[in-house]
PDB file of N, CA and C in Angstrom:
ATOM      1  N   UNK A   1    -109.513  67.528-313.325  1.00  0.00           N
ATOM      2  CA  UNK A   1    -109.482  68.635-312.389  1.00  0.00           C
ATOM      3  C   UNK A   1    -108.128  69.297-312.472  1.00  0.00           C
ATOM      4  N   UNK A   2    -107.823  70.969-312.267  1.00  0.00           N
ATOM      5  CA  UNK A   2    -107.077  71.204-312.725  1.00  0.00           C
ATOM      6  C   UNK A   2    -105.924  70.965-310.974  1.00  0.00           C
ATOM      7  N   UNK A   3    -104.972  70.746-311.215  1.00  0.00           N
ATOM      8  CA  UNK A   3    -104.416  70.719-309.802  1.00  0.00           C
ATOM      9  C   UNK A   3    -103.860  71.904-309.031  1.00  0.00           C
ATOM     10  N   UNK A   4    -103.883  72.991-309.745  1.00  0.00           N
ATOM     11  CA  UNK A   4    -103.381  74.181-308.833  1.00  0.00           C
ATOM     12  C   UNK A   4    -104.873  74.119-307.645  1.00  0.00           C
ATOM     13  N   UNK A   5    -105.829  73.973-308.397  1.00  0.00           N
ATOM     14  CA  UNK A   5    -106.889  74.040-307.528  1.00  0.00           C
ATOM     15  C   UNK A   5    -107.000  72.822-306.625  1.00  0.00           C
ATOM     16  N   UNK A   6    -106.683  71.852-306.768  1.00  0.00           N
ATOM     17  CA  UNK A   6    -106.840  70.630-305.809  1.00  0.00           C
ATOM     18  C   UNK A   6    -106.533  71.421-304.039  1.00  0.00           C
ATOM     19  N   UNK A   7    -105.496  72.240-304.142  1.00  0.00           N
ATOM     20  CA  UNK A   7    -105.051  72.271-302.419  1.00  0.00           C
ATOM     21  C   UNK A   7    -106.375  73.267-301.947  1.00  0.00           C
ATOM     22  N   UNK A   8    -106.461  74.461-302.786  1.00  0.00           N
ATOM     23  CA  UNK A   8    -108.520  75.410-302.610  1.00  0.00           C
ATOM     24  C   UNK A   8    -109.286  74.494-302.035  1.00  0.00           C
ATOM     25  N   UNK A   9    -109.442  73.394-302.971  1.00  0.00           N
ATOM     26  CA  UNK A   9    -110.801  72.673-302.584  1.00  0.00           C
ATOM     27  C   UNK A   9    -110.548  72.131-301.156  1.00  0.00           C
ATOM     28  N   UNK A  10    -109.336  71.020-301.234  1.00  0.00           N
ATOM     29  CA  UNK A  10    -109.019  70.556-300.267  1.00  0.00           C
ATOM     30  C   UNK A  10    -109.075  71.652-298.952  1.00  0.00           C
ATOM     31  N   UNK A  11    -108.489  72.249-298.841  1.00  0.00           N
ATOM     32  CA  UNK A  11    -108.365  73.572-297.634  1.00  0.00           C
ATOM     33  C   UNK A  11    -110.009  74.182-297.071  1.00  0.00           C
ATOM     34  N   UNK A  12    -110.991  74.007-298.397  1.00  0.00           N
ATOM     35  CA  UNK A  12    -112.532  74.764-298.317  1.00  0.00           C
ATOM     36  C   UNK A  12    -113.324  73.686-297.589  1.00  0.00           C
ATOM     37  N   UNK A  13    -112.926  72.639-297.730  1.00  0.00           N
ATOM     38  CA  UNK A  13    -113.178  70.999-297.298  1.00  0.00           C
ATOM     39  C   UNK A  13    -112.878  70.932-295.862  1.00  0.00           C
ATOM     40  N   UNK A  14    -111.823  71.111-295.538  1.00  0.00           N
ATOM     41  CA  UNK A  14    -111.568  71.216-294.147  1.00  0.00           C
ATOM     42  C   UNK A  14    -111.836  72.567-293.356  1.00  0.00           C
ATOM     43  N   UNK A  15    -111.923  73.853-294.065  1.00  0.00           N
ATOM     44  CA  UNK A  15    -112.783  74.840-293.353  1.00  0.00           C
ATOM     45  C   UNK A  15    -114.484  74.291-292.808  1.00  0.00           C
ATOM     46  N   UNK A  16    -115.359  73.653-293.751  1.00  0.00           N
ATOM     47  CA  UNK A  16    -116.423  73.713-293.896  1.00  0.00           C
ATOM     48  C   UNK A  16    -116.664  72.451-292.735  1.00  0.00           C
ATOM     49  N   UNK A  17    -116.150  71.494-292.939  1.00  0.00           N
ATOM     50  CA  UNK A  17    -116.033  70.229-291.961  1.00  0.00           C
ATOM     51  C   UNK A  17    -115.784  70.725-290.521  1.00  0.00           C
ATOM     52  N   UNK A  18    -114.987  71.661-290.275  1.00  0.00           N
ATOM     53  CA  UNK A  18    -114.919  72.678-289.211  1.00  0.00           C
ATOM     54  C   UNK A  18    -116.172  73.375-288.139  1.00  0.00           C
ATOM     55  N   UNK A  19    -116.053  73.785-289.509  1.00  0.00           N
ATOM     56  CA  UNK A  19    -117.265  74.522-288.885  1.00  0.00           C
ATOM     57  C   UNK A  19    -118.324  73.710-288.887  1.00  0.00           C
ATOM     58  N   UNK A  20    -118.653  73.119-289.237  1.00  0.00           N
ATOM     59  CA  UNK A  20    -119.542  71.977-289.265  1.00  0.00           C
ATOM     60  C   UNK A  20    -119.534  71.971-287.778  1.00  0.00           C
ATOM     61  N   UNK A  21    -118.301  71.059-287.337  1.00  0.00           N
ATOM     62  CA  UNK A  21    -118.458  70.385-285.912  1.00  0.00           C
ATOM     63  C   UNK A  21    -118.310  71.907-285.225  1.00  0.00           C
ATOM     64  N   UNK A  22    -117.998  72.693-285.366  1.00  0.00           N
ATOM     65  CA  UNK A  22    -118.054  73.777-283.815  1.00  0.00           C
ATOM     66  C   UNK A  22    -120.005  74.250-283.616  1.00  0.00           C
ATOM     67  N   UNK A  23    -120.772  74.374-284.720  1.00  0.00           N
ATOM     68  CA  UNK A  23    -121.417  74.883-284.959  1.00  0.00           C
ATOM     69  C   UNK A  23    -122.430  73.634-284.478  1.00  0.00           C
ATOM     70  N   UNK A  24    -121.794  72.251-284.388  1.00  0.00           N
ATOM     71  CA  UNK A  24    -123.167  71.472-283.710  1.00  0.00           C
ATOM     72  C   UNK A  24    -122.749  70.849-282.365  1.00  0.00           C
ATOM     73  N   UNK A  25    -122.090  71.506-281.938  1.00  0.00           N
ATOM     74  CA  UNK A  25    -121.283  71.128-280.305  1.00  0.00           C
ATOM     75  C   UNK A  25    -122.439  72.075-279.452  1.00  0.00           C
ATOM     76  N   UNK A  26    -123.069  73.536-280.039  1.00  0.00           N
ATOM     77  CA  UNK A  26    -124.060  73.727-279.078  1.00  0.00           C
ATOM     78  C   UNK A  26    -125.214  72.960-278.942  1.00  0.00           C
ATOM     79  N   UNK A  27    -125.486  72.438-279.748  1.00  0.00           N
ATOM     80  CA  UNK A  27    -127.005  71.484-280.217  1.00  0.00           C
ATOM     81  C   UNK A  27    -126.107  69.812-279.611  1.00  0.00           C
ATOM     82  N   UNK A  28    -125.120  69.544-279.224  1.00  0.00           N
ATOM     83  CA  UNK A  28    -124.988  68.035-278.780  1.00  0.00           C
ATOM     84  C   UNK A  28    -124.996  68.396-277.273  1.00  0.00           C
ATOM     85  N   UNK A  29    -124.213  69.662-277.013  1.00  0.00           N
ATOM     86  CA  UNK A  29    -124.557  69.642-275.358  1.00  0.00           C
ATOM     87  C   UNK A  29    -125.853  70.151-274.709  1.00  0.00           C
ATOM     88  N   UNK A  30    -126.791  70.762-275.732  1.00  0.00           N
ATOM     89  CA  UNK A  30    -128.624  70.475-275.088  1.00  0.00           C
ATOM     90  C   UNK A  30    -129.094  69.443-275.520  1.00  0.00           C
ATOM     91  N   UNK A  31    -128.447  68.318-276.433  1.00  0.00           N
ATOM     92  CA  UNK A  31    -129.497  67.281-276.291  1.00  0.00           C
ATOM     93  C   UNK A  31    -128.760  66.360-275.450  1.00  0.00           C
ATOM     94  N   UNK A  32    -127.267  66.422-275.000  1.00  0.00           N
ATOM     95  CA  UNK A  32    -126.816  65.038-273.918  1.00  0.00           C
ATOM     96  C   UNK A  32    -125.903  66.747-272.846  1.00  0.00           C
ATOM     97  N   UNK A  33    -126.635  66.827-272.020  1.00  0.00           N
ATOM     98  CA  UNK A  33    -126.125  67.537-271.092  1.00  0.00           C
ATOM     99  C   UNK A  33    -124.717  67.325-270.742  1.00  0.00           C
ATOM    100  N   UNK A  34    -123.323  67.805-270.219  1.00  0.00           N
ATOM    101  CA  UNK A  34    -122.562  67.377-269.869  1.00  0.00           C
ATOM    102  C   UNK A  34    -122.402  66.466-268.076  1.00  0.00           C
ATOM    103  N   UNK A  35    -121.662  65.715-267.852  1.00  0.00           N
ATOM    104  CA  UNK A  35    -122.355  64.905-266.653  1.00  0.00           C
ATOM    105  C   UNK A  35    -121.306  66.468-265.826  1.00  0.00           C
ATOM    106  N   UNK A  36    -120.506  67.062-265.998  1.00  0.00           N
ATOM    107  CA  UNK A  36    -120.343  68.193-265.009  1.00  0.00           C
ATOM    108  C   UNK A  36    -121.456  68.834-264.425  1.00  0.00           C
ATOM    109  N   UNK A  37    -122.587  69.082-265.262  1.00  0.00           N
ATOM    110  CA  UNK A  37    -123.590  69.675-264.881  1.00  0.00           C
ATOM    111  C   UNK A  37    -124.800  69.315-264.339  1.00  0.00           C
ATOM    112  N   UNK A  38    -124.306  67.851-263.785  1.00  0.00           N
ATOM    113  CA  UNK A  38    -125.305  67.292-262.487  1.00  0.00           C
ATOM    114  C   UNK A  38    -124.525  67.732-261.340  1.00  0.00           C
ATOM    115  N   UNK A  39    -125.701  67.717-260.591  1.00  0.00           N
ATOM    116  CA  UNK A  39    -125.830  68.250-259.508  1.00  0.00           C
ATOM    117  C   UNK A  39    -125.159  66.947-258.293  1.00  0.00           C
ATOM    118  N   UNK A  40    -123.356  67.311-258.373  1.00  0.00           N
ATOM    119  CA  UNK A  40    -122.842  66.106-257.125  1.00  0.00           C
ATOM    120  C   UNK A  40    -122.891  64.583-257.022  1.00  0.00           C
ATOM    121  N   UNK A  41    -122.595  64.171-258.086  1.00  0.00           N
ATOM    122  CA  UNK A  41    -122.637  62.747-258.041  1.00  0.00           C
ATOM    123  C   UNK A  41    -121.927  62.255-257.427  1.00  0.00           C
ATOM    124  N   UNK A  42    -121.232  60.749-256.663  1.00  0.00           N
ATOM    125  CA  UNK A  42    -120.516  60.436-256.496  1.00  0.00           C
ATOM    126  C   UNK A  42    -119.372  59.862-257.646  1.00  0.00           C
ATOM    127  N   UNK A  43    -118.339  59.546-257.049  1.00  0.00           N
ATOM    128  CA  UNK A  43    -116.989  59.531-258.443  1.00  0.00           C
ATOM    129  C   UNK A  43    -117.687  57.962-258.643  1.00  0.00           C
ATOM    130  N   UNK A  44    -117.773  57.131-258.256  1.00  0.00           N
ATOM    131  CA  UNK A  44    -118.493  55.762-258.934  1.00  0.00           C
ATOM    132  C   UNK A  44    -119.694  56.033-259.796  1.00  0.00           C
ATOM    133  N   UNK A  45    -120.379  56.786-259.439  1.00  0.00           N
ATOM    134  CA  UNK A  45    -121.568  56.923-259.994  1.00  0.00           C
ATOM    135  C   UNK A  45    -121.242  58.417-261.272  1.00  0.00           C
ATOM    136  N   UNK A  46    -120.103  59.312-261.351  1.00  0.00           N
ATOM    137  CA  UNK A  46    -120.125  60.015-262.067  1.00  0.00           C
ATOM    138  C   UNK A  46    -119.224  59.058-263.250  1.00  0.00           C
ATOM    139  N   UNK A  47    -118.107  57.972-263.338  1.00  0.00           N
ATOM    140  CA  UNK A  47    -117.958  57.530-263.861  1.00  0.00           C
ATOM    141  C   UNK A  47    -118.311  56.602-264.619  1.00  0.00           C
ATOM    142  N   UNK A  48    -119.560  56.023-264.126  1.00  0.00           N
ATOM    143  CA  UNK A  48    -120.721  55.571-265.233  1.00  0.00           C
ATOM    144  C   UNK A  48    -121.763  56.546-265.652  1.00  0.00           C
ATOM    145  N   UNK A  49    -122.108  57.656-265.575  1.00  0.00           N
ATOM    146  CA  UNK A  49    -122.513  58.433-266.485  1.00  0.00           C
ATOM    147  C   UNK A  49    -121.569  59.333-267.449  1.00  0.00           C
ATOM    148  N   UNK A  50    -120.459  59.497-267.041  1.00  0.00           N
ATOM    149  CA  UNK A  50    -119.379  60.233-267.942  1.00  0.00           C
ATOM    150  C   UNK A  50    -119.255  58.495-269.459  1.00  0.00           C
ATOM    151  N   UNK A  51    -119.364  57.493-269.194  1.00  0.00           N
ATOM    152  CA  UNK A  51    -119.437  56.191-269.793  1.00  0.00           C
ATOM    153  C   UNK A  51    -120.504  56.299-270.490  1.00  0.00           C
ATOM    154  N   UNK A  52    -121.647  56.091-269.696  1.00  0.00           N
ATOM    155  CA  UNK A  52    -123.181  56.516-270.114  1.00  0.00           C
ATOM    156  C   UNK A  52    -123.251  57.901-271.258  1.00  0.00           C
ATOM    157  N   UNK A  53    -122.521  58.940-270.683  1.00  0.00           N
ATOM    158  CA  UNK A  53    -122.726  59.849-271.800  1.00  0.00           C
ATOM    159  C   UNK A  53    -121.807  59.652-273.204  1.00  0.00           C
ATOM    160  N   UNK A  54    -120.804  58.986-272.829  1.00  0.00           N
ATOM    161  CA  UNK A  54    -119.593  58.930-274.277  1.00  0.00           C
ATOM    162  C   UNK A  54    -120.852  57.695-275.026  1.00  0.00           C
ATOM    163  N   UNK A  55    -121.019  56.918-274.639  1.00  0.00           N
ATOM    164  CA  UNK A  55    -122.044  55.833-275.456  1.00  0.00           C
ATOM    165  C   UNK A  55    -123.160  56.429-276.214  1.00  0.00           C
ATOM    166  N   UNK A  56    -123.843  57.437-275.180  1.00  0.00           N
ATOM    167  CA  UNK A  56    -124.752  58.276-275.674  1.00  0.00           C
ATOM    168  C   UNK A  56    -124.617  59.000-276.893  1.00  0.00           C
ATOM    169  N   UNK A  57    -123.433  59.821-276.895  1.00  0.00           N
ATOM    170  CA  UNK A  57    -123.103  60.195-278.471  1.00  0.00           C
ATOM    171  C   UNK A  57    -122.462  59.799-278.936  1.00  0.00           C
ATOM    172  N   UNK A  58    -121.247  58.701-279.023  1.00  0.00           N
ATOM    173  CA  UNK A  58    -121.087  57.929-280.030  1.00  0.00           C
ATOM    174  C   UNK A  58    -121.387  56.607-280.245  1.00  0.00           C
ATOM    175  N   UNK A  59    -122.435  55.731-279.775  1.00  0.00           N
ATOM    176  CA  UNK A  59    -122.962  54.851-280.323  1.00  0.00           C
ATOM    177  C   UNK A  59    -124.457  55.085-280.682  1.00  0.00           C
ATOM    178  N   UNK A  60    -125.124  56.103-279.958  1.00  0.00           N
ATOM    179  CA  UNK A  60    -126.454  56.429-280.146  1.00  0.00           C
ATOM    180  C   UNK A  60    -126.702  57.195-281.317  1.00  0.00           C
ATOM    181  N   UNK A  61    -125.636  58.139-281.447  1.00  0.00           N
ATOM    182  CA  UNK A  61    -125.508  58.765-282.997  1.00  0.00           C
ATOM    183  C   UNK A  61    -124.727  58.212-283.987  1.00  0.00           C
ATOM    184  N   UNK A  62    -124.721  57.216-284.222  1.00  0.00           N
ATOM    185  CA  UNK A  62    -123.986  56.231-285.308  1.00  0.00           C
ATOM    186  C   UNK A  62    -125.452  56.585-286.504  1.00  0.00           C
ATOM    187  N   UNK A  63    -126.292  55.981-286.368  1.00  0.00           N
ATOM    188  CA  UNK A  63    -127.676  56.023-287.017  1.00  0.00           C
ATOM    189  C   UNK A  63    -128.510  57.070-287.332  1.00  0.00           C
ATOM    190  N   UNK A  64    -128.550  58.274-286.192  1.00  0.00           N
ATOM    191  CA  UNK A  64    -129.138  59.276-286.222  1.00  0.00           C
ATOM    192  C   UNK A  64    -128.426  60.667-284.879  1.00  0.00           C
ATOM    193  N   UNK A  65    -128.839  61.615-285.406  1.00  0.00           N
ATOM    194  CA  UNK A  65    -128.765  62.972-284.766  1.00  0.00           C
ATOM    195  C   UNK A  65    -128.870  62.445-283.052  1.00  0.00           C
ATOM    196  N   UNK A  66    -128.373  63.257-282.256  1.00  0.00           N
ATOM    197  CA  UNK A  66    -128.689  62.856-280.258  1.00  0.00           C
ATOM    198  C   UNK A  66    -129.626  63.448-280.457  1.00  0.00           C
ATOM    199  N   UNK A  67    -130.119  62.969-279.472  1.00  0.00           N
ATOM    200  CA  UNK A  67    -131.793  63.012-279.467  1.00  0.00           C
ATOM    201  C   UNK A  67    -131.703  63.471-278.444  1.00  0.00           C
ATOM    202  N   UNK A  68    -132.733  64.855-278.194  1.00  0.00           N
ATOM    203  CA  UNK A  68    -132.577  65.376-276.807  1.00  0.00           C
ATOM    204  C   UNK A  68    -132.931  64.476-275.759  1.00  0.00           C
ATOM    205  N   UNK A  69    -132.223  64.544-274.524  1.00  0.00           N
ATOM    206  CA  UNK A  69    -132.164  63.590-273.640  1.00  0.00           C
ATOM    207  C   UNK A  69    -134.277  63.897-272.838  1.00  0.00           C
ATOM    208  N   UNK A  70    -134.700  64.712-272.794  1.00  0.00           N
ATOM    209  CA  UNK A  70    -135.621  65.602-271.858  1.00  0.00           C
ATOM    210  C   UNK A  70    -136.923  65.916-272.822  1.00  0.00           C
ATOM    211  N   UNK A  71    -136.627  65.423-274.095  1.00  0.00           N
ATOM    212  CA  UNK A  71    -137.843  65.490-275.347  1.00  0.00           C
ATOM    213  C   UNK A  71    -139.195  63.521-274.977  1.00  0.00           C
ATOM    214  N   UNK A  72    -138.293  63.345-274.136  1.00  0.00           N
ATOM    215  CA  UNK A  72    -138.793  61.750-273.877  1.00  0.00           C
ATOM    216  C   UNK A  72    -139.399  61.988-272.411  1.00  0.00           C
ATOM    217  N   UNK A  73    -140.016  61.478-272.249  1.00  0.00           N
ATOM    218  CA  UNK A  73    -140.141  60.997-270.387  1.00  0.00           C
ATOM    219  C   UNK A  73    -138.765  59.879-270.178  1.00  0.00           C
ATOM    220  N   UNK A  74    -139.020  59.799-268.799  1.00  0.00           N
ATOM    221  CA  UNK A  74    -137.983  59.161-268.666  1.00  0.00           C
ATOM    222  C   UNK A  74    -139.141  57.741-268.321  1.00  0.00           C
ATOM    223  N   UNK A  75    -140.242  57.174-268.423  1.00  0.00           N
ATOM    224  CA  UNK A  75    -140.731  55.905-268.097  1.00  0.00           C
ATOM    225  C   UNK A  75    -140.514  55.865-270.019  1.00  0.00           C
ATOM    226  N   UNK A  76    -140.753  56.755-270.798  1.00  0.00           N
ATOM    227  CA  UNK A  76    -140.509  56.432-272.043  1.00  0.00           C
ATOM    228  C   UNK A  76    -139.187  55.758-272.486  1.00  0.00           C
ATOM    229  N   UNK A  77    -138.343  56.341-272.125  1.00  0.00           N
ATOM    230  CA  UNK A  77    -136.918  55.859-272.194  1.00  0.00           C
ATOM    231  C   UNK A  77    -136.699  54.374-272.053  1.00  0.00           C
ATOM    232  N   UNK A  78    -137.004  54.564-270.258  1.00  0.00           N
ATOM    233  CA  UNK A  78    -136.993  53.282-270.130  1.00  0.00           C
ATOM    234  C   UNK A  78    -138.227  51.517-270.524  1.00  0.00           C
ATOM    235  N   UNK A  79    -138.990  52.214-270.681  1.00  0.00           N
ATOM    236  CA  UNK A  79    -139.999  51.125-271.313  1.00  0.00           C
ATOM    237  C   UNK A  79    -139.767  50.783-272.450  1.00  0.00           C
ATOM    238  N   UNK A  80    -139.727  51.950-273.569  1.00  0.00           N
ATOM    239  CA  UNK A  80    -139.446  51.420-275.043  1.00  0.00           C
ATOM    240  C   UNK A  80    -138.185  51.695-275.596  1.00  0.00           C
ATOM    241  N   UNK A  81    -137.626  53.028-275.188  1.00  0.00           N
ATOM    242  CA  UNK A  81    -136.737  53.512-276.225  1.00  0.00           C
ATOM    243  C   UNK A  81    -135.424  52.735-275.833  1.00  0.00           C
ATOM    244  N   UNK A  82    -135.107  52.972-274.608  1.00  0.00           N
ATOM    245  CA  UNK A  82    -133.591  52.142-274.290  1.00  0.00           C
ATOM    246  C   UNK A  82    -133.830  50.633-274.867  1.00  0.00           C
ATOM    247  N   UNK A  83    -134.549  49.279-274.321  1.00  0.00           N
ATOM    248  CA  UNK A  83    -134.621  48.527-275.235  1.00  0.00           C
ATOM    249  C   UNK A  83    -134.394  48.510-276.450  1.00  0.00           C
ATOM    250  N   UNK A  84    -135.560  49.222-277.778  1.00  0.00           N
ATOM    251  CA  UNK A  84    -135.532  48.905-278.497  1.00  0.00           C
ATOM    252  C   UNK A  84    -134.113  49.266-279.187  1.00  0.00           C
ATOM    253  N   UNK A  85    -133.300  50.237-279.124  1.00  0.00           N
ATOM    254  CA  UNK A  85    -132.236  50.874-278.866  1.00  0.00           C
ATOM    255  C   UNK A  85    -130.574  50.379-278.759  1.00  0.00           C
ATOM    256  N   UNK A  86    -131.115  49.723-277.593  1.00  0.00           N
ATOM    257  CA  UNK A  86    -129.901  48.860-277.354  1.00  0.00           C
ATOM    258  C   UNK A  86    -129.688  47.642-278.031  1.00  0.00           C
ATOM    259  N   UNK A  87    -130.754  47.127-278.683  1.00  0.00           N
ATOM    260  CA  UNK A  87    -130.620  46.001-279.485  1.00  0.00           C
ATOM    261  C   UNK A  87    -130.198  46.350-280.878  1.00  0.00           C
ATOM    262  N   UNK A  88    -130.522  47.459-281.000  1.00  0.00           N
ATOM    263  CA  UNK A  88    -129.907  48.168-282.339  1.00  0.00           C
ATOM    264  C   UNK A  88    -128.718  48.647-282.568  1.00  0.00           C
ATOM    265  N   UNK A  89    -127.947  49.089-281.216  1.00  0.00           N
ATOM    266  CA  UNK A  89    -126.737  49.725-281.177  1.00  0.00           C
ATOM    267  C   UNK A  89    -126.052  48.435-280.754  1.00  0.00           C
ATOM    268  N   UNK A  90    -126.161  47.673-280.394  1.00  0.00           N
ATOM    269  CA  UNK A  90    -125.666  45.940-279.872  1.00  0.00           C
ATOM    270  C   UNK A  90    -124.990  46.361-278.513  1.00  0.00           C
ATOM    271  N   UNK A  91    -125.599  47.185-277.866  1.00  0.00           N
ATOM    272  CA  UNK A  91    -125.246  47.446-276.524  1.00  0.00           C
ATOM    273  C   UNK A  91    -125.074  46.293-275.305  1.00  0.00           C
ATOM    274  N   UNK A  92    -124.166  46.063-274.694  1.00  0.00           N
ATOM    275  CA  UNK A  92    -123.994  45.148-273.706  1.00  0.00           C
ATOM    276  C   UNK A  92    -124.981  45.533-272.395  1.00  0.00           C
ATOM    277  N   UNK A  93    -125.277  44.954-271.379  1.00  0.00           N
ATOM    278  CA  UNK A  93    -125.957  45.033-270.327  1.00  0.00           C
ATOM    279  C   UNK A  93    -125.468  46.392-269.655  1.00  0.00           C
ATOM    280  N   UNK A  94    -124.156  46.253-269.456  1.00  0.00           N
ATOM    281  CA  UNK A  94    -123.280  47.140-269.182  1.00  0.00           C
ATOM    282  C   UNK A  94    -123.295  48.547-269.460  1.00  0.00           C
ATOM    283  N   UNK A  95    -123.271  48.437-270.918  1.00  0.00           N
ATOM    284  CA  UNK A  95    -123.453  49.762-271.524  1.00  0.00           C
ATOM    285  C   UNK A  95    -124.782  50.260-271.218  1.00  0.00           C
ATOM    286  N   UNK A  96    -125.421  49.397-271.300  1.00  0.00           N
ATOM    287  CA  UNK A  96    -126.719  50.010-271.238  1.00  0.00           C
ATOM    288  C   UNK A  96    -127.423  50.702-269.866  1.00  0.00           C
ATOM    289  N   UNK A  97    -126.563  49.728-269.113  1.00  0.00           N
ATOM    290  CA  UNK A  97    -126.730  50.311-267.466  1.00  0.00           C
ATOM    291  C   UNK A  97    -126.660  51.629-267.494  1.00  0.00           C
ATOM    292  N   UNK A  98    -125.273  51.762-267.965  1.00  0.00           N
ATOM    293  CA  UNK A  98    -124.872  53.086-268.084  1.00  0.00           C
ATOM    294  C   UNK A  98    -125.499  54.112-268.941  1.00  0.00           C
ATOM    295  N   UNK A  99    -125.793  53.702-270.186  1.00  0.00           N
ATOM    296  CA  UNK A  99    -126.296  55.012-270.708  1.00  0.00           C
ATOM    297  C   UNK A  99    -127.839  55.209-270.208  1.00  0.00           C
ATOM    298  N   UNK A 100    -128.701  54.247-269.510  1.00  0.00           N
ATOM    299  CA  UNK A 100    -130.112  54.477-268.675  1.00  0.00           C
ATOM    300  C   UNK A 100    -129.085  55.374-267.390  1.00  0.00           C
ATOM    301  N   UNK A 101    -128.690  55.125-266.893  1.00  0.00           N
ATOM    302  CA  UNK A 101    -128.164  56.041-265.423  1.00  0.00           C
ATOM    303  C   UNK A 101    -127.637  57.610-266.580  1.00  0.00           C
ATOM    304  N   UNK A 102    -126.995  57.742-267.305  1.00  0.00           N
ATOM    305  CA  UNK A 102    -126.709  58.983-267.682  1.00  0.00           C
ATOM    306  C   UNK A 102    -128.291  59.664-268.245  1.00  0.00           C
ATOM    307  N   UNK A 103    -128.735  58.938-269.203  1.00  0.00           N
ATOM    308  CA  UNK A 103    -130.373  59.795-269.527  1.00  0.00           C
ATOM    309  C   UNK A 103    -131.055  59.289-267.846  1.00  0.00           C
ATOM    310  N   UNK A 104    -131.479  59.291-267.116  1.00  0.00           N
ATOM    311  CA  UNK A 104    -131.852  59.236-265.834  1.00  0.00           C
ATOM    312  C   UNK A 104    -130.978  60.499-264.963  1.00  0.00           C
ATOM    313  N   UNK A 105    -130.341  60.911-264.990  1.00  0.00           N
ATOM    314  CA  UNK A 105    -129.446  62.281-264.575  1.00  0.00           C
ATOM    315  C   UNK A 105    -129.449  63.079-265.446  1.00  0.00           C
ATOM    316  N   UNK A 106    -129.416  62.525-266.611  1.00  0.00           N
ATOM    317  CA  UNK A 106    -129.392  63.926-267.182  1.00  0.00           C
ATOM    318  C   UNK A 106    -131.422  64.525-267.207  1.00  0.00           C
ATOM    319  N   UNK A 107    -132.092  64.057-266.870  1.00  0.00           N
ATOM    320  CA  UNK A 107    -133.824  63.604-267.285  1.00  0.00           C
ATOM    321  C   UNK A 107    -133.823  65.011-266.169  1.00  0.00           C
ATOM    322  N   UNK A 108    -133.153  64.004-265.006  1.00  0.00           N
ATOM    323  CA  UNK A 108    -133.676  65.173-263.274  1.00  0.00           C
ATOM    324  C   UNK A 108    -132.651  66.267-262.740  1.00  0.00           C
ATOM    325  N   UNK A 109    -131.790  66.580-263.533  1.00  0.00           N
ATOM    326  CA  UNK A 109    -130.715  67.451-263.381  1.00  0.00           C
ATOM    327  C   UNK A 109    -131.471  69.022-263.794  1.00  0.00           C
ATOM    328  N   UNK A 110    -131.347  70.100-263.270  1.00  0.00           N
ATOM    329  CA  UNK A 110    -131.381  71.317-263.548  1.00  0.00           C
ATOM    330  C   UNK A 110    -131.461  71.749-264.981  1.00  0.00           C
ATOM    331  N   UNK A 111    -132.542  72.418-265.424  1.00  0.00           N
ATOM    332  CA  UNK A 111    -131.668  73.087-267.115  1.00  0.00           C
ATOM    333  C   UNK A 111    -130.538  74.083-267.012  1.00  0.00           C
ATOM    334  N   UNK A 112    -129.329  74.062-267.147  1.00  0.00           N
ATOM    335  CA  UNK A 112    -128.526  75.180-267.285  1.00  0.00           C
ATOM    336  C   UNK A 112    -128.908  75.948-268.329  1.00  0.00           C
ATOM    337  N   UNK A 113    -128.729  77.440-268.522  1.00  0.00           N
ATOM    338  CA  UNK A 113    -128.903  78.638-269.055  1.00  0.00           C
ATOM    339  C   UNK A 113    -127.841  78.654-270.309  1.00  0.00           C
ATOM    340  N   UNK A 114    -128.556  78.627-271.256  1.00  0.00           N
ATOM    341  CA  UNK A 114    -127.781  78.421-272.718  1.00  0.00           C
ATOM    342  C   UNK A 114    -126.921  79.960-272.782  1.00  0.00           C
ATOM    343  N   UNK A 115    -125.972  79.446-273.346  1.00  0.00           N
ATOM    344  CA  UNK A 115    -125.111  80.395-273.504  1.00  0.00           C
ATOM    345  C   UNK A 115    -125.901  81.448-274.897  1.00  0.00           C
ATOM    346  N   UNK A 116    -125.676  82.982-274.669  1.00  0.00           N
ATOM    347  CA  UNK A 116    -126.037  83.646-275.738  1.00  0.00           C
ATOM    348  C   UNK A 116    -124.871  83.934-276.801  1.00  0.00           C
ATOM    349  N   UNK A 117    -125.075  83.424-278.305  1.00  0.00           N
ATOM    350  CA  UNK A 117    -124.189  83.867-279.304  1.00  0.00           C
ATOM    351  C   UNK A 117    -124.034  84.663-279.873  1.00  0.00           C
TER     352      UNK A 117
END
C-alpha cells in the first residue's frame, strides 16, 4: 500500500464509522426509548431503568441489533424473551430486574413524536 495514502484511508475510516453511529442513534432511541421520556418515575425507580436501559443496549446488542422495545407484548417479554435472553447475555437477577422494569416502562410509556429529518 502506498503510504501517502494510508492517512485518506485512515481519515475515510473514521468519517464513515461516524456516520455510521449518528445515523443509528435515531433507530436506538425508537427501539429503547430514553427513560427521560417516561412519564415521572420516582429517582429509585428511574435509576433502575436508566440501569435497565444501559443493559438494554449494551448487553442486549452484543449479539444482535435493539430490538424494538413495543414490537413484543410485554407478557411476551416476560414469559419467553427476557428468560431465554438473560441466560444468553449471563445476566444476573439483578440485571435482569432491571432491564424487565425498563422494557415494562418503556412497553406503557407514551409514543413520543419522532423527530422530522
Amino acid at each position: 500500500m502506498n503510504a501517502p495514502r494510508l492517512p485518506f484511508l485512515i481519515s475515510r475510516a473514521l468519517l464513515l464509522t461516524s456516520l455510521g453511529a449518528l445515523t443509528s442513534c435515531g433507530s436506538l432511541e425508537t427501539a429503547a426509548p430514553s427513560v427521560a421520556s417516561f412519564a415521572n418515575p420516582s429517582q429509585s425507580s428511574y435509576t433502575h431503568l436508566l440501569a435497565g436501559r444501559e443493559i438494554y443496549i449494551g448487553k442486549c446488542t452484543k449479539c444482535h441489533s435493539a430490538e424494538p422495545v413495543r414490537s413484543h407484548s410485554l407478557a411476551d417479554w416476560k414469559g419467553e424473551i427476557m428468560p431465554e435472553m438473560s441466560k444468553k447475555a449471563k445476566l444476573s437477577p439483578g440485571e435482569e430486574a432491571d432491564v424487565l422494569a425498563y422494557i415494562t416502562a418503556a412497553s406503557q410509556s407514551p409514543i413520543a413524536p419522532q423527530p422530522k429529518g
